[in-house]
Protein backbone atom coordinates (compact mmCIF):
# COMPACT_ATOMS: atom_id res chain seq x y z
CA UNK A 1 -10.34 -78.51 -25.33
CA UNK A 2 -9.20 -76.18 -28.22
CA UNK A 3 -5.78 -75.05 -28.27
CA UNK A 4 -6.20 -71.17 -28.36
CA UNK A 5 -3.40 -68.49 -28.30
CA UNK A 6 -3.18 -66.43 -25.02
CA UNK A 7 -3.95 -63.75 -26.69
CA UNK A 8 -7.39 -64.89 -27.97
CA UNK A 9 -8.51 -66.55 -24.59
CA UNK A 10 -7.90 -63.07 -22.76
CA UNK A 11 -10.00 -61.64 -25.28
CA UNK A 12 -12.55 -64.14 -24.59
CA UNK A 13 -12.52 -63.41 -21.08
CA UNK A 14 -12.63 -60.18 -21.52
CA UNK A 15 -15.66 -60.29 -23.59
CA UNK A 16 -17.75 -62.48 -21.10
CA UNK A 17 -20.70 -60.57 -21.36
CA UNK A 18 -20.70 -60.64 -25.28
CA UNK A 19 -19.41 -63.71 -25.84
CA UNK A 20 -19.43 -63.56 -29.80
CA UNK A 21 -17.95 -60.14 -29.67
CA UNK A 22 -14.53 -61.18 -28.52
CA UNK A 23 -12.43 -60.19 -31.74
CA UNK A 24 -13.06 -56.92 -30.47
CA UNK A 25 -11.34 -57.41 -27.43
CA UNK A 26 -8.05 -58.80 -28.77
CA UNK A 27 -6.41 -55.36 -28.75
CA UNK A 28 -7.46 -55.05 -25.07
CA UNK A 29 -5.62 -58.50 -24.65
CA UNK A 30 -2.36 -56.93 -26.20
CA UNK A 31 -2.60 -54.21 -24.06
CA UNK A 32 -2.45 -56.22 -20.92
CA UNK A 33 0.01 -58.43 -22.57
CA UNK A 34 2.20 -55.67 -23.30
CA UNK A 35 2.17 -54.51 -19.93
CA UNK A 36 3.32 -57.79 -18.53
CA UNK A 37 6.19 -58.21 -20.63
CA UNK A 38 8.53 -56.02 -17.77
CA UNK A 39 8.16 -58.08 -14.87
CA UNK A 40 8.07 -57.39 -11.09
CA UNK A 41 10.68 -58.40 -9.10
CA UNK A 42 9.20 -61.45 -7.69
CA UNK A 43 9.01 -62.90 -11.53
CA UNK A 44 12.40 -61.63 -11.64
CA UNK A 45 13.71 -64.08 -9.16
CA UNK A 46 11.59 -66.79 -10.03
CA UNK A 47 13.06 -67.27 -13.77
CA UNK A 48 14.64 -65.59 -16.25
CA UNK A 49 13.23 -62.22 -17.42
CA UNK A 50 14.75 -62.34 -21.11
CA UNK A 51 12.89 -65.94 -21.33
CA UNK A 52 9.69 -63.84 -20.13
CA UNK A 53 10.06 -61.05 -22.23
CA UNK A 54 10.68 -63.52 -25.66
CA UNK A 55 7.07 -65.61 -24.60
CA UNK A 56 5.22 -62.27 -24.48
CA UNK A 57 6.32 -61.33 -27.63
CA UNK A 58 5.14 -64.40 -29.01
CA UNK A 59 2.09 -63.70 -27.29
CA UNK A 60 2.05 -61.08 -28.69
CA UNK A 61 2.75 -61.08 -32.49
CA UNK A 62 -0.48 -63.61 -32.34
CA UNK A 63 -2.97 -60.88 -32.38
CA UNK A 64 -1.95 -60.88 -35.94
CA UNK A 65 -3.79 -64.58 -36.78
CA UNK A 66 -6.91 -63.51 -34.61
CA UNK A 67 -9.94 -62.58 -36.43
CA UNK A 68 -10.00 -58.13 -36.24
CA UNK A 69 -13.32 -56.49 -35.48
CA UNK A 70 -14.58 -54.56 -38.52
CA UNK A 71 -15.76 -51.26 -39.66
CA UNK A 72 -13.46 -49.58 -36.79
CA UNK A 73 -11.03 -46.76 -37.46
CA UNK A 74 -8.80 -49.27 -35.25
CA UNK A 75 -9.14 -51.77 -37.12
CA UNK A 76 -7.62 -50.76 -40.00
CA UNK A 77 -4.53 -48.84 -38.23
CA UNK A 78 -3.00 -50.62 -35.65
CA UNK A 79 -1.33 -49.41 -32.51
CA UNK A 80 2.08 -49.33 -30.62
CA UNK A 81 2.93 -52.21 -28.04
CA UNK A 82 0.86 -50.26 -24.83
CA UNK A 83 -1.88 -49.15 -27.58
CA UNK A 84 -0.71 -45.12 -27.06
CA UNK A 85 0.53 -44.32 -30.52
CA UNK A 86 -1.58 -45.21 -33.52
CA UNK A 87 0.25 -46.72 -36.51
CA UNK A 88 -0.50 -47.35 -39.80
CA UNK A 89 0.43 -50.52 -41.67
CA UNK A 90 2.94 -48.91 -44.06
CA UNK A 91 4.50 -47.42 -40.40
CA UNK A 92 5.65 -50.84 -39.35
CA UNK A 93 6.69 -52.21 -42.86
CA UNK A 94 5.13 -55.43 -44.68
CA UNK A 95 5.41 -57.93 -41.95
CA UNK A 96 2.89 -57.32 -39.57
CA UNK A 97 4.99 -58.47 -36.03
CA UNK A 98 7.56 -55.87 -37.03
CA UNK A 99 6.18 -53.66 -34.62
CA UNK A 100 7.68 -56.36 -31.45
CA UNK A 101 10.47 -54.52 -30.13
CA UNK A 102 13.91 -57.05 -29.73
CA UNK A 103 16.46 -56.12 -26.60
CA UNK A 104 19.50 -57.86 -25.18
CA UNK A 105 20.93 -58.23 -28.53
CA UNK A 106 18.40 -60.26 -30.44
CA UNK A 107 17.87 -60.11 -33.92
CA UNK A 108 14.65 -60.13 -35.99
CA UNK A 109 14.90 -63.41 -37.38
CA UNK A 110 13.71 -63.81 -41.52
């Protein structure tokens, strides 16, 4: 069995019914990743939510190694966390998982 990112398997199940068109789905896959990264109370008192939040974003800031769908105005801007505001690439800076928002005191590590 291949050993592929969340992020790229919910885009493959997402794209079911096109099987081969599943880098176009990655973006969908952030989206729902994004909105699990506040969880519910019952995750809350199952583990830690910090822990939770830290996997997402790693989750997360994979979208960045999948293959992007082309000749799409999305492809070539990208989009906030929860896909609402578009960004451009200069808007997040020159590394591309700048756009992962750190809490509880964590710093962006070089």
């Amino acid at each position: 069995m291949e050993d592929r990112s969340l992020i790229e398997r919910l885009a493959r199940h997402l794209a079911a019914s096109q099987p081969d068109n599943w880098p176009a789905r990655v973006e969908d896959a952030g989206s729902i990743l994004a909105l699990m990264k506040e969880p519910d109370s019952a995750m809350r008192m199952a583990g830690d939510p910090a822990i939770w939040a830290t996997m997402i974003d790693a989750a997360l800031r994979e979208r960045w190694s999948l293959p992007q769908p082309s000749g799409t105005e999305a492809a070539a801007d990208g989009a906030d966390e929860e896909g609402e505001i578009s960004l451009s690439p200069e808007a997040v800076g020159h590394d591309r998982a700048d756009w992962v928002h750190l809490h509880h005191g964590q710093e962006r590590k070089s």
